[in-house]
Protein backbone atom coordinates (compact mmCIF):
# COMPACT_ATOMS: atom_id res chain seq x y z
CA UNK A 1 -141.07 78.49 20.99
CA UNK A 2 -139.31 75.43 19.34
CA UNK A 3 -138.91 74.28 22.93
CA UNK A 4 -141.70 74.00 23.68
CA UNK A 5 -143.74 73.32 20.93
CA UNK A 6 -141.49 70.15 18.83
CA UNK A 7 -141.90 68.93 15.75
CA UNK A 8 -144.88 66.56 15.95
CA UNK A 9 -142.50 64.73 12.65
CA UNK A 10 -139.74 63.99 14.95
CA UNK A 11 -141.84 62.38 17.28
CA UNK A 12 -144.16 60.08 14.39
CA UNK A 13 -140.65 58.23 13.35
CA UNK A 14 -140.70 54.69 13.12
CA UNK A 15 -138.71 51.58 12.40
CA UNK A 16 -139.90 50.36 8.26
CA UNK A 17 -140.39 47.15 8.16
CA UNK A 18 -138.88 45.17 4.77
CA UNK A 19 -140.57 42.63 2.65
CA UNK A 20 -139.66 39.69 4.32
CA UNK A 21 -141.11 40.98 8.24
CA UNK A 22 -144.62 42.70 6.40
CA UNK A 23 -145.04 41.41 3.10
CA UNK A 24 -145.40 43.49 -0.04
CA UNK A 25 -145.16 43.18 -4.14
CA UNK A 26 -141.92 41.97 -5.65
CA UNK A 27 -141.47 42.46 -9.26
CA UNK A 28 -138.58 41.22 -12.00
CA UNK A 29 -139.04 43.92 -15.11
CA UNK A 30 -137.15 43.34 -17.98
CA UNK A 31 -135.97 45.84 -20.65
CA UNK A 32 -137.01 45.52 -24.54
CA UNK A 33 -133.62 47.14 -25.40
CA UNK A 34 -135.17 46.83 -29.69
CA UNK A 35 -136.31 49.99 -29.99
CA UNK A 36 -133.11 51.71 -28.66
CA UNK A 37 -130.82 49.40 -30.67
CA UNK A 38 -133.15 50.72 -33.68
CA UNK A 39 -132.95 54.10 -32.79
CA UNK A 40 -129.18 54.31 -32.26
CA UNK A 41 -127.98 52.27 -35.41
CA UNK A 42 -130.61 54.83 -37.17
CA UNK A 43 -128.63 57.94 -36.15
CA UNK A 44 -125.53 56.33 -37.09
CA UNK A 45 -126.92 55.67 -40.71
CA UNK A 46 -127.15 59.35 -40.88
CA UNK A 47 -124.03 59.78 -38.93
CA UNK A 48 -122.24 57.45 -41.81
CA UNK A 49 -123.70 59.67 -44.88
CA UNK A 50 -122.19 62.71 -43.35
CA UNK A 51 -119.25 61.65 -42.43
CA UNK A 52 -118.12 59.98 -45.59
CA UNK A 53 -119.63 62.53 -47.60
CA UNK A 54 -117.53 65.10 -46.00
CA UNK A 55 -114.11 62.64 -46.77
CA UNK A 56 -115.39 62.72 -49.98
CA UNK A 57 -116.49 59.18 -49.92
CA UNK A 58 -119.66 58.27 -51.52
CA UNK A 59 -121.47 55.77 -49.93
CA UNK A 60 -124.45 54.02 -51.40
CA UNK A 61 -127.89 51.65 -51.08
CA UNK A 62 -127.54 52.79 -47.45
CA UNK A 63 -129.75 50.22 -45.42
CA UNK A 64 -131.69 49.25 -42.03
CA UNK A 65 -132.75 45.64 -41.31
CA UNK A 66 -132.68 43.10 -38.91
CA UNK A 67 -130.41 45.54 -36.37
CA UNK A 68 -127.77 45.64 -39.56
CA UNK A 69 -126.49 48.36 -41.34
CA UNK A 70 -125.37 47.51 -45.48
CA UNK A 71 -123.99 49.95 -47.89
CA UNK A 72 -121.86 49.66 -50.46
CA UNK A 73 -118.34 52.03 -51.33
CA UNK A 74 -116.57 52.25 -54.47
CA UNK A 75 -113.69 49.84 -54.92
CA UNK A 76 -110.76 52.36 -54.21
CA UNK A 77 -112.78 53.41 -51.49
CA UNK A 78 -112.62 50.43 -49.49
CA UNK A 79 -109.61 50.32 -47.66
CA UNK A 80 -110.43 54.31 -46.28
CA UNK A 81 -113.51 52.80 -44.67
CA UNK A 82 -112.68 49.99 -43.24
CA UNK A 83 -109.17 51.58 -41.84
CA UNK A 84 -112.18 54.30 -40.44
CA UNK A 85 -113.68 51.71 -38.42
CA UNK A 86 -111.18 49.58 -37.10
CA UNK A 87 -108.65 52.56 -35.83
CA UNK A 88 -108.68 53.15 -32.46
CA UNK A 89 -109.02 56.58 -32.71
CA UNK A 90 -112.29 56.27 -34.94
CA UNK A 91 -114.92 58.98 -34.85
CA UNK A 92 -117.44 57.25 -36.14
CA UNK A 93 -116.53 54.12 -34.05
CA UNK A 94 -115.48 54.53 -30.58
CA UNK A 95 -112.84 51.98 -29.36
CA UNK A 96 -113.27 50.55 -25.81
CA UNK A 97 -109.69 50.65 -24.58
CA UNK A 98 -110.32 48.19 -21.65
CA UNK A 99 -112.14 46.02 -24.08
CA UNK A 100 -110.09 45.88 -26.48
CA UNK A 101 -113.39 46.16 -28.71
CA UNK A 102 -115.24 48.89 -31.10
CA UNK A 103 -118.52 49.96 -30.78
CA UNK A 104 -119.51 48.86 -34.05
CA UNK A 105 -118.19 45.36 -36.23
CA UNK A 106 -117.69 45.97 -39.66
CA UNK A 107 -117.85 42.64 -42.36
CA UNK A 108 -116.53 42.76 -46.03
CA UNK A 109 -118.75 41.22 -48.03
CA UNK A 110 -117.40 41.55 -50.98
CA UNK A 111 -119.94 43.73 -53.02
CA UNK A 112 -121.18 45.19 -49.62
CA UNK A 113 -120.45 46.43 -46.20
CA UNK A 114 -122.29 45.01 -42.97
CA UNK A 115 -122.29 46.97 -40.01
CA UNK A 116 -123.73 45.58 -36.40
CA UNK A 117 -123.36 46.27 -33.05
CA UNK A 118 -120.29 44.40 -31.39
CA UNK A 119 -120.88 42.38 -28.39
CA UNK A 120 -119.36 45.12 -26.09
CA UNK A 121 -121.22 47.78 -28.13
CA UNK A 122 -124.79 46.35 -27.22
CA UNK A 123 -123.60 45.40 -23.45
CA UNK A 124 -122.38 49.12 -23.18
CA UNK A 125 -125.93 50.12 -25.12
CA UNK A 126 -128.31 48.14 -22.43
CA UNK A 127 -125.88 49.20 -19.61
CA UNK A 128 -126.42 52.70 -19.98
CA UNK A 129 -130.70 52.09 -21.25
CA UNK A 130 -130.71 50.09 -17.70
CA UNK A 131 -129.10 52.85 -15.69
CA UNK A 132 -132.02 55.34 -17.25
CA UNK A 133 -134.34 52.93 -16.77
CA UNK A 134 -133.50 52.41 -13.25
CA UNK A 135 -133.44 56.53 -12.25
CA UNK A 136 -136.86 57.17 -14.19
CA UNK A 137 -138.44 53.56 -12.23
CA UNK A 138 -136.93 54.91 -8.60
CA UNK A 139 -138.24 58.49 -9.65
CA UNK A 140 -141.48 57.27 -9.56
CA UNK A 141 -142.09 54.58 -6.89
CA UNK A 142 -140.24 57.46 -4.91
CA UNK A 143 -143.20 60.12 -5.86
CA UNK A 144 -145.62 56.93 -4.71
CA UNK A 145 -144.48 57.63 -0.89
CA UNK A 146 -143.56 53.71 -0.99
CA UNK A 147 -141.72 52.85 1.96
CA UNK A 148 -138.27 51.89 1.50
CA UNK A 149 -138.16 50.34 -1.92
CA UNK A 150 -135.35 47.90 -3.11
CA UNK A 151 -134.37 48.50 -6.71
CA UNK A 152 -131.65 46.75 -7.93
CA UNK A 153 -129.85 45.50 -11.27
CA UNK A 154 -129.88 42.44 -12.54
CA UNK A 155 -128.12 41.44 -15.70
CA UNK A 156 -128.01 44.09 -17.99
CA UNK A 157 -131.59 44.18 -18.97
CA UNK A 158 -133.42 43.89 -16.15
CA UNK A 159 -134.73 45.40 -12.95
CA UNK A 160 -135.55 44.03 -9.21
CA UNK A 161 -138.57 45.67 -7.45
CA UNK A 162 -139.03 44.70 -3.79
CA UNK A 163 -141.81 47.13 -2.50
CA UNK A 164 -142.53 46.37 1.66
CA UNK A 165 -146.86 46.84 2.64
CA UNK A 166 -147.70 47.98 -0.94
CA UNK A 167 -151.32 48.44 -1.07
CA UNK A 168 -152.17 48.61 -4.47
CA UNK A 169 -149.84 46.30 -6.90
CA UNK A 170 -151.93 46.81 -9.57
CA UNK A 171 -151.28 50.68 -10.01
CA UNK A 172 -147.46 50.68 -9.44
CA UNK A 173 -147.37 48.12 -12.28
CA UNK A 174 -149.12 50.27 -14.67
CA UNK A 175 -147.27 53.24 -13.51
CA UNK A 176 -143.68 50.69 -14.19
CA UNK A 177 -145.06 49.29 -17.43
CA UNK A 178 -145.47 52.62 -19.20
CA UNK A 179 -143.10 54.45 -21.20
CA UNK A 180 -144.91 57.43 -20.68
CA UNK A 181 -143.30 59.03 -24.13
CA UNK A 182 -145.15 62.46 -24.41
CA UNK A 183 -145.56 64.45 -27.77
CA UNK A 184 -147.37 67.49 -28.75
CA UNK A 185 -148.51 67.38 -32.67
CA UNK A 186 -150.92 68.45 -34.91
CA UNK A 187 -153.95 66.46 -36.30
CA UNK A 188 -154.23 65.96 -39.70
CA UNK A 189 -157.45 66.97 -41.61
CA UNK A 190 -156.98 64.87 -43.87
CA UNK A 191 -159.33 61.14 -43.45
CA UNK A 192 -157.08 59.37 -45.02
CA UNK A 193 -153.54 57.92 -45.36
CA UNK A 194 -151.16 60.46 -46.78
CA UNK A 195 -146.98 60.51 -46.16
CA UNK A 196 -145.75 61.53 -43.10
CA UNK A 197 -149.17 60.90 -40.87
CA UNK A 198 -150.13 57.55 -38.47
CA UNK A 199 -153.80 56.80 -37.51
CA UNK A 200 -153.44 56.72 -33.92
CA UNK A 201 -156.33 56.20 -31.47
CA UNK A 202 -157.58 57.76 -28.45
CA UNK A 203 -156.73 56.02 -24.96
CA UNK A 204 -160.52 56.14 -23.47
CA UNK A 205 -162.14 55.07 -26.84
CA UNK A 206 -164.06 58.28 -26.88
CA UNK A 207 -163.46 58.91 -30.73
CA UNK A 208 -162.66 57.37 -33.43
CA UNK A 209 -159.09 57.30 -34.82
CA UNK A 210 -157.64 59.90 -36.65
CA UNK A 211 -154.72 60.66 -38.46
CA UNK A 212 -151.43 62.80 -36.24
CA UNK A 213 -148.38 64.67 -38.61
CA UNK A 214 -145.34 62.90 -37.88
CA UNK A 215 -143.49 66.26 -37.34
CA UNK A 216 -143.26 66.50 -33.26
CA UNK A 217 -144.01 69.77 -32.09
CA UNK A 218 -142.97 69.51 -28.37
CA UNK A 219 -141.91 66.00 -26.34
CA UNK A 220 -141.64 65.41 -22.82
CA UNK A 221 -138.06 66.69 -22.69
CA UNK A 222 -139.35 70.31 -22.39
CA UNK A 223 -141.65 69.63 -19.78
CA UNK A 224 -140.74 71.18 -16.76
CA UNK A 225 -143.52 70.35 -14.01
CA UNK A 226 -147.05 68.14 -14.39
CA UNK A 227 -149.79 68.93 -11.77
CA UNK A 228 -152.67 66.89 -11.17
CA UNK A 229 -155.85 69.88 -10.53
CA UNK A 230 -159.38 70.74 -10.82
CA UNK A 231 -160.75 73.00 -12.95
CA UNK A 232 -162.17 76.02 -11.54
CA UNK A 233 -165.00 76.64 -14.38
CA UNK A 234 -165.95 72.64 -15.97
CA UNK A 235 -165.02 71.07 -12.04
CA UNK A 236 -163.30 68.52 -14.36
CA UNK A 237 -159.98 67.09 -13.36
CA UNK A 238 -157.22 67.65 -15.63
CA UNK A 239 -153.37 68.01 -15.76
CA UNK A 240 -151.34 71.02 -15.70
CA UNK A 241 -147.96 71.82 -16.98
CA UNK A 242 -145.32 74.09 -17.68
CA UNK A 243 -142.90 74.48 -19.95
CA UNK A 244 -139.00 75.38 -20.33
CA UNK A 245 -138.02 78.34 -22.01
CA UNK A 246 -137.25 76.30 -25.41
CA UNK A 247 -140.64 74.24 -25.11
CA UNK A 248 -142.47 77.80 -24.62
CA UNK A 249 -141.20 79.50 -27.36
CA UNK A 250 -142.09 76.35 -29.61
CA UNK A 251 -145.55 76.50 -27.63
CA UNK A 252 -145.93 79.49 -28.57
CA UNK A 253 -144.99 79.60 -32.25
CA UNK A 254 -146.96 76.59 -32.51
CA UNK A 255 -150.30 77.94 -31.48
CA UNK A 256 -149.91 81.43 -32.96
CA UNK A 257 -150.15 79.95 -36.34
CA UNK A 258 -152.35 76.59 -35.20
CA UNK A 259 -155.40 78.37 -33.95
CA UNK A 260 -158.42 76.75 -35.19
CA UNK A 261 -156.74 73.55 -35.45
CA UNK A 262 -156.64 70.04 -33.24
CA UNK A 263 -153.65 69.83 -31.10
CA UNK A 264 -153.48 65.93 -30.18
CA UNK A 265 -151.50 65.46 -26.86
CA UNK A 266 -149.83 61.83 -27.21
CA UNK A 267 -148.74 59.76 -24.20
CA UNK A 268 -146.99 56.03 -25.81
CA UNK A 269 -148.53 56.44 -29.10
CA UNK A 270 -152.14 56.99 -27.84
CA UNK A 271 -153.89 60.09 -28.06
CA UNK A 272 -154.90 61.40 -24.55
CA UNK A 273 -157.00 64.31 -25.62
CA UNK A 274 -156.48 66.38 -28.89
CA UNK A 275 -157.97 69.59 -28.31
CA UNK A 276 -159.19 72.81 -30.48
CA UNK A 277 -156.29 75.57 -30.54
CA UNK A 278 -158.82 78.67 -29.33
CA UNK A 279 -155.97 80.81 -28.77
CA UNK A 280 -152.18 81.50 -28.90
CA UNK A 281 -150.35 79.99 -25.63
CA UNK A 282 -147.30 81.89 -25.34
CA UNK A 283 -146.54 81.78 -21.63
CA UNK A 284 -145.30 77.93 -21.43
CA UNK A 285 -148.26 76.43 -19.59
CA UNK A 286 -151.61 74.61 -19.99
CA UNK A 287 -153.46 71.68 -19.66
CA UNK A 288 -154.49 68.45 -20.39
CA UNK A 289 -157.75 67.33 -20.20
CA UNK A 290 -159.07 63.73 -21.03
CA UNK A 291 -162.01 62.83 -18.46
CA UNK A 292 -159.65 62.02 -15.70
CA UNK A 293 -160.03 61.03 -12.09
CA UNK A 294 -158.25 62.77 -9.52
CA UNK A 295 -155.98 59.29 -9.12
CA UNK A 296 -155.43 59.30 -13.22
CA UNK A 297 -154.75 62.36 -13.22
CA UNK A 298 -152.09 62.02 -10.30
CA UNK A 299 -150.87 58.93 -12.33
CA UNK A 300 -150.03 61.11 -15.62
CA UNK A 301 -148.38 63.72 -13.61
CA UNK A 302 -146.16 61.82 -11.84
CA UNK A 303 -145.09 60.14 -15.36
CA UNK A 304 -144.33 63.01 -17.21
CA UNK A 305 -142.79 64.43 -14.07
CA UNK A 306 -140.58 61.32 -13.47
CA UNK A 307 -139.72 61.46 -17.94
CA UNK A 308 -140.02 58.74 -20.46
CA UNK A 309 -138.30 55.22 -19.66
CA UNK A 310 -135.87 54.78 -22.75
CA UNK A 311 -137.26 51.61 -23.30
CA UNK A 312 -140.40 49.42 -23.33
CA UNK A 313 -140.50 47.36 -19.95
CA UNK A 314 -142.04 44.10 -19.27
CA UNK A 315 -143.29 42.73 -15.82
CA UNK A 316 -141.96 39.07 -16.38
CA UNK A 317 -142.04 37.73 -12.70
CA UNK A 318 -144.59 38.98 -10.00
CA UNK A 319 -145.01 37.86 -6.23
CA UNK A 320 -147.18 39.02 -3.26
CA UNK A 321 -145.49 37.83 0.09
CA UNK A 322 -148.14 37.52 2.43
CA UNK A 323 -147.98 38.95 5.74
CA UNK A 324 -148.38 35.84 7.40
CA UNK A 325 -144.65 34.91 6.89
CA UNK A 326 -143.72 38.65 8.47
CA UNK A 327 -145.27 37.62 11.65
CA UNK A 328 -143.84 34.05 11.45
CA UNK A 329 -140.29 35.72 10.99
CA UNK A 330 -141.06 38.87 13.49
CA UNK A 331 -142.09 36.10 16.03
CA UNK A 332 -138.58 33.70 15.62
CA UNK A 333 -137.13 37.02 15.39
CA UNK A 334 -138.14 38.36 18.81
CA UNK A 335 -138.67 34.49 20.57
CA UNK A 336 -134.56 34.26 19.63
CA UNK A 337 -133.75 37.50 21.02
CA UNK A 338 -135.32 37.44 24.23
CA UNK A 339 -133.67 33.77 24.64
CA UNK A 340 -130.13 34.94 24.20
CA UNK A 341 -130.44 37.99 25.78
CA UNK A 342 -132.06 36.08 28.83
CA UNK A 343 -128.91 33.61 28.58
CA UNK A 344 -126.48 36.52 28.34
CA UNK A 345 -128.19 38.04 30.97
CA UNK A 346 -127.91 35.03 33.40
CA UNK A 347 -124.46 34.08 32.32
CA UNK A 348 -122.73 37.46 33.31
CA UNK A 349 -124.84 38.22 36.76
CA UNK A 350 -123.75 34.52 37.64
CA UNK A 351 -119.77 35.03 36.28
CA UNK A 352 -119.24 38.58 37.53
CA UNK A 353 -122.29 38.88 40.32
CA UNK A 354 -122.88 42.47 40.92
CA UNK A 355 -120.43 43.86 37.98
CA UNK A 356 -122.45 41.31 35.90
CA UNK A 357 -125.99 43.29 36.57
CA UNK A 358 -123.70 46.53 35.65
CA UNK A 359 -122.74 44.76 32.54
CA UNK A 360 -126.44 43.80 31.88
CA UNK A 361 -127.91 47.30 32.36
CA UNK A 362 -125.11 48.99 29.92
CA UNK A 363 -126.50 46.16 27.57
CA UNK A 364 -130.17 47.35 27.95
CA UNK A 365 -129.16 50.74 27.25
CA UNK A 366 -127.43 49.68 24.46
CA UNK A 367 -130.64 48.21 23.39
CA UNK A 368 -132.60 51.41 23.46
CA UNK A 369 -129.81 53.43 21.57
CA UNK A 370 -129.58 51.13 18.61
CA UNK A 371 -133.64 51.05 18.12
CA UNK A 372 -133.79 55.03 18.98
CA UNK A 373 -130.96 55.34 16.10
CA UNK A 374 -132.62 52.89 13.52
CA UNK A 375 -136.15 54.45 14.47
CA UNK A 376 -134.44 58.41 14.30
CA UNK A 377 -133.37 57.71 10.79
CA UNK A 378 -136.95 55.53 10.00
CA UNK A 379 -134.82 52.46 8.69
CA UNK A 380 -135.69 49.29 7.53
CA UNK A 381 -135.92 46.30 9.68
CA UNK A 382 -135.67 43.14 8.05
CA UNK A 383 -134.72 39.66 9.04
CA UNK A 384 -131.35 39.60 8.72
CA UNK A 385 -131.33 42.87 10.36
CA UNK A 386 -132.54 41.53 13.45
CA UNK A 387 -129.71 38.79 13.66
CA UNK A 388 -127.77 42.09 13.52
CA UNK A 389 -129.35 43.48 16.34
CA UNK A 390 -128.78 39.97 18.30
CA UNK A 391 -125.25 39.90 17.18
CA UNK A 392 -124.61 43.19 18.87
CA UNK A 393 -125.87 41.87 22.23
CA UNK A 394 -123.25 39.37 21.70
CA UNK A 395 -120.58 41.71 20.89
CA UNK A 396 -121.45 44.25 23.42
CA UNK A 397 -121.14 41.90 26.53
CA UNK A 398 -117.48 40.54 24.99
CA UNK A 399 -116.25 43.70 25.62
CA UNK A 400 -117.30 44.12 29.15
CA UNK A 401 -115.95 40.39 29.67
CA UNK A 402 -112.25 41.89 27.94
CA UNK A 403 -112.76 44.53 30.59
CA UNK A 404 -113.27 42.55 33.59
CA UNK A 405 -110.62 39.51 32.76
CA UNK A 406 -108.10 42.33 32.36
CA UNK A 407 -109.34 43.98 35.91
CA UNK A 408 -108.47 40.65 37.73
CA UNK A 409 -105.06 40.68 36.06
CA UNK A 410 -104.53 44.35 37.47
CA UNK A 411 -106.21 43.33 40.87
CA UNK A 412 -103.56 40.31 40.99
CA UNK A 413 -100.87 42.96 41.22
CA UNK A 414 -101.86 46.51 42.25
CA UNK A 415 -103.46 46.68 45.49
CA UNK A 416 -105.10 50.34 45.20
CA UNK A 417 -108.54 49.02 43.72
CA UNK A 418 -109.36 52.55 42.11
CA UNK A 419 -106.10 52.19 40.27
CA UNK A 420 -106.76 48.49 39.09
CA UNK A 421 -110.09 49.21 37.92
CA UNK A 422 -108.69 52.18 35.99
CA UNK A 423 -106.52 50.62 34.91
CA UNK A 424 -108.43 47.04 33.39
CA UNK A 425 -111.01 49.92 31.63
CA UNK A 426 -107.73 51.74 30.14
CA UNK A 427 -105.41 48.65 29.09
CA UNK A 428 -108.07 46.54 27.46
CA UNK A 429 -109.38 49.28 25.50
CA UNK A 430 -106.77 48.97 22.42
CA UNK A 431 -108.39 45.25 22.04
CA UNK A 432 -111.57 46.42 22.10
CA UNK A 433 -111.01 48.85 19.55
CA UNK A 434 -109.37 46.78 17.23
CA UNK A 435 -112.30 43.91 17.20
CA UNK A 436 -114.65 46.73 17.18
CA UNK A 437 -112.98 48.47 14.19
CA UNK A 438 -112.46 45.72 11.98
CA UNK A 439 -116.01 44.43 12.14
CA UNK A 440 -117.06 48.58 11.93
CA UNK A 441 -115.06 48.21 8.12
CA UNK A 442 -116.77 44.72 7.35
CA UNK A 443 -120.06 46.11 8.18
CA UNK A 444 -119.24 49.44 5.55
CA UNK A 445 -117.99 46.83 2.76
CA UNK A 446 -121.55 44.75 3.27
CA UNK A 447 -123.43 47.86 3.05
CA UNK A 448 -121.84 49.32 -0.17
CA UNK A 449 -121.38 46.21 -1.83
CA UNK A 450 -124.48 44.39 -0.53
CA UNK A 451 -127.80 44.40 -1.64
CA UNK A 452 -131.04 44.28 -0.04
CA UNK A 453 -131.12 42.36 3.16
CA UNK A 454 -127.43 42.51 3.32
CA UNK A 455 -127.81 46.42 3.55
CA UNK A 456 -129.90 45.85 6.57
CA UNK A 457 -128.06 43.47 8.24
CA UNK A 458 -124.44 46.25 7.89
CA UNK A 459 -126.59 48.80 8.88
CA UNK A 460 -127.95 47.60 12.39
CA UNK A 461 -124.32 45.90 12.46
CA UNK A 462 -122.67 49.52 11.94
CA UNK A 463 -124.67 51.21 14.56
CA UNK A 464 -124.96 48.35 17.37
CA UNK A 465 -121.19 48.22 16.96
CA UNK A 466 -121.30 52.43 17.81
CA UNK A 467 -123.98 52.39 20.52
CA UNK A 468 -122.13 49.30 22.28
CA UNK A 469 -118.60 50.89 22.77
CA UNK A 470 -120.56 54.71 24.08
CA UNK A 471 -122.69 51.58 26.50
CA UNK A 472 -119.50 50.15 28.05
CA UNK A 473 -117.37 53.27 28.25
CA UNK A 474 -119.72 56.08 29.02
CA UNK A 475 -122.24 54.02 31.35
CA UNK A 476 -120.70 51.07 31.80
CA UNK A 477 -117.44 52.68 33.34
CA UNK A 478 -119.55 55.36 35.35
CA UNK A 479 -121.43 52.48 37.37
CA UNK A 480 -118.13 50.63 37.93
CA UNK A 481 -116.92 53.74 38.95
CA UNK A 482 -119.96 55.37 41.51
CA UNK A 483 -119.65 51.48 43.02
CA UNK A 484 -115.89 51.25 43.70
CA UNK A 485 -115.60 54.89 44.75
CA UNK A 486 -118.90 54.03 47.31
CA UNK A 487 -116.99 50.61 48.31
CA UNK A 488 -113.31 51.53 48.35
CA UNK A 489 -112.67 50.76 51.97
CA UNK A 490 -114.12 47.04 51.37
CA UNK A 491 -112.49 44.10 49.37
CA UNK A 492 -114.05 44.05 45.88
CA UNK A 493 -113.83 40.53 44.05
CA UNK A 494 -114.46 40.43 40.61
C-alpha cells in the first residue's frame, strides 16, 4: 500500500530560503541580567545566616543594596570568615579553578563586611541566564513553525534573531519580549494595603486593581501542558492546562480549602483572570479564561508551554530586509552560475571533445543530487550557500581533469586502451581523495564552528563535495566505460 500510495510530505519538500535570498525580521535582544543578580545574592544572604549560624558564628545587620551584601562579625570572628571565603574549597564560595577566581569578593571594611559578585562570578551568572534564555527563545519561535531560524549568542547578554519570510514581526516580538512568569495566588479581601499583599492590575483593564497574597500557590514550573480551546458551554476561548503530580496535589489542597474565594492567575505581574473557586480541583487540570482570541489564546499557551525566560529581555535593534534584495542576490546568484557552468561546460567539450560532454553530463547529475539532497533534508539556501553550490561545479570537473591527465600518461605507455583507462580512473583516485577529504574536514570545522551563513555555505560544501566523487566514479566511469568497450577496436585520443 505504501507503494503505491507515498507520503504526499515527502513529495511537498523544498529548499528554505535564508534572510539574505527572501527577506525576513532580524532582531538583537538583550538580557536585563538585574533581577537574577538580585535574586541570587538574595539566596545567598540566607545561605550566609545558615551557614555561619551553624559554625557558630553570629553574623549581624545582614544587608541588600546596590547588588552588595554588608554584615558585620564579631572581632574574633573575623579571620574564620574571611579564611571561609577565600579557600578554595569554600562552600559558600565556589572557586573557579581555571579562573583562578571565587564566585563571590569579599572587602574588610573595618567595622563591616562587603560582599559582591566577582567579575568571573557575574560572567559565569549571565552565561548560564543567556544559555536559558536562549533554549526558552528557540522553544518558542520553534512552536511558531518559523522556517529555519538563526539564534545565536552574542556577548554574554545578548541574543541574535534572524527569522527568513516572517509574516508577522510584531507578534514574535511580543511573544520574545515576555517573561511569561506564571503564578497561581489568592486575592486578598482586604481593599487596602496590608503586609505581605501587592495591588496588581488586570492585563485587559476589565477591573480595577486589587490586592494578590504574596504567598505563591503554584508557578509555571508545575505546569505540564497549555492548550489553546473553546469552550463547549460559554463558546469562549480560553486556555487549558495540566498539572504535574506536585502542582496537583498543591491544586488540590489549595482549592479544597479556597472555595468561595478569588483565585488570581498571574502572567509577569499582571493578573490575567482571577476567578471564583466554585469547587475543589483535585485532578491537576483547568483553565484560564480572560476574553481571549483564538490567536491570544495560542500566544499564552505556547508561553507557558515554552517556561518563563529567567530574565527580562529587551528588543534593542530591529530590521526588516526587504525582499527586493533576495531577488537582487537570487538573480547574481543564478546569472553567476549559469556563466561558469556555461564556461566549464565549453572548456572541457573543447579540451577533452567527446570525454569532455561525458565529463559535463556527470556534472549535471551532480547538479540534481546536491539540490535533491539540500531539498530532501528542506535546508536553507542562502547566499553564500550558493557560491557553495558554484564551488562544487568547480571542484567536480577538477577531478575528471585529474582523471583524464593521468589516462594520457597510461595511454603513453600501455597500449591495451581498456587497461589504460582502468587504470587513469584507479591511479588518480588517491589524489582525488585526498583534495576531496581535506576540504570534506574544512567544510565540518565551518559548520560547527560557523555561524549563520557560514553554516550554509559548509553545508552545500559538505554535500557537493559527496555527490561529486558518486558523479565521477559511479556515472562518470560507467560512460567512459560503455564508450571504450563500444570503441575498443578504434584509436581513442584523449
Amino acid at each position: 500500500n505504501n507503494l503505491f500510495s507515498p507520503d504526499k510530505r515527502f513529495f511537498d519538500k523544498k529548499i528554505n530560503l535564508g534572510l539574505d535570498l527572501q527577506g525576513g525580521s532580524y532582531l538583537l535582544l538583550e538580557i536585563d541580567n538585574t533581577p537574577v543578580i538580585e535574586q541570587k545574592l538574595q539566596n545567598t544572604t540566607s545561605t550566609i545566616r545558615t551557614y555561619f549560624k551553624e559554625k557558630g558564628i553570629r553574623i549581624g545587620n545582614l544587608n541588600l543594596s546596590s547588588q552588595k551584601i554588608t554584615f558585620t562579625v564579631e572581632n574574633q570572628f573575623k579571620k574564620n570568615v574571611i579564611d571561609e571565603f577565600n579557600n578554595e574549597n569554600s562552600e559558600i564560595n565556589p572557586y573557579y579553578q581555571r579562573f583562578k577566581s571565587h564566585q563571590f569578593d569579599l572587602i574588610d571594611l573595618g567595622n563591616s563586611f562587603e560582599l559582591s559578585f566577582s567579575k568571573q562570578g557575574l560572567v559565569n551568572l549571565k552565561t548560564s541566564s543567556q544559555d536559558q534564555a536562549l533554549e526558552i527563545v528557540r522553544r518558542r519561535i520553534d512552536e511558531i513553525g518559523t522556517n529555519e531560524p538563526n539564534i545565536l549568542k552574542r556577548g554574554n547578554d545578548r541574543i541574535l534573531v534572524e527569522l527568513p519570510g516572517l509574516d508577522d514581526p510584531m507578534r514574535i516580538k511580543n511573544l520574545l519580549g515576555k517573561t511569561a512568569n506564571l503564578t497561581f495566588r489568592f486575592v486578598s479581601k482586604s481593599t487596602e494595603a496590608e503586609f505581605g499583599t501587592d495591588l496588581m492590575e488586570f492585563e485587559d483593564g476589565s477591573e480595577s486593581p486589587v490586592y494578590i497574597n504574596k504567598r505563591i500557590i503554584l508557578s509555571g514550573e508545575n505546569l505540564l501542558d497549555a492548550q489553546p480551546r473553546v469552550d463547549s458551554q460559554t463558546n469562549e476561548t480560553v486556555v487549558t492546562f495540566s498539572l504535574d503530580r506536585v502542582g496537583a496535589k498543591r491544586f488540590g489542597k489549595a482549592t479544597i480549602s479556597g472555595v468561595g474565594k478569588r483565585f488570581a492567575i498571574i502572567l509577569d505581574d499582571k493578573i490575567i483572570s482571577a476567578p471564583v473557586i466554585q469547587e475543589a480541583i483535585v485532578d491537576g487540570s483547568g483553565q484560564i479564561t480572560g476574553g481571549f482570541t483564538f490567536q491570544s489564546a495560542t500566544d499564552l499557551a505556547l508561553l507557558l508551554r515554552s517556561g518563563a525566560l529567567p530574565a527580562p529581555m529587551n528588543i534593542i535593534e530591529e530590521r526588516t530586509v526587504g525582499p527586493g534584495l533576495g531577488k537582487d542576490s537570487i538573480k547574481a546568484g543564478v546569472l553567476a552560475l549559469i556563466i561558469g557552468f556555461s564556461l566549464v561546460i565549453a572548456f572541457m567539450i573543447f579540451k577533452y571533445k567527446i570525454f569532455g560532454l561525458i565529463a559535463n553530463t556527470a556534472l549535471i547529475f551532480n547538479l540534481f543530487f546536491l539540490v535533491g539532497i539540500l531539498t530532501l533534508f528542506e535546508a536553507t539556501l542562502t547566499l553564500p550557500g550558493i557560491a557553495g553550490i558554484i564551488l562544487t561545479v568547480g571542484m567536480a570537473v577538477d577531478a575528471n581533469v585529474l582523471i583524464f591527465e593521468r589516462i594520457k600518461e597510461e595511454k603513453a605507455h600501455e597500449k591495451n586502451q581498456l587497461i589504460a583507462f582502468d587504470s587513469g580512473y584507479t591511479k588518480s583516485r588517491t589524489a582525488i581523495l585526498d583534495a576531496n577529504i581535506t576540504t570534506f574536514i574544512a567544510a565540518i570545522i565551518l559548520f560547527f564552528l560557523g555561524s549563520g551563513p557560514i553554516k550554509g555555505f559548509s553545508i552545500t560544501l559538505g554535500v557537493g563535495i559527496l555527490t561529486t566523487l558518486f558523479s565521477v566514479y559511479f556515472i562518470a566511469r560507467l560512460l567512459t566505460s560503455l564508450y571504450i568497450v563500444r570503441n575498443k577496436d578504434k584509436e581513442i585520443k584523449i
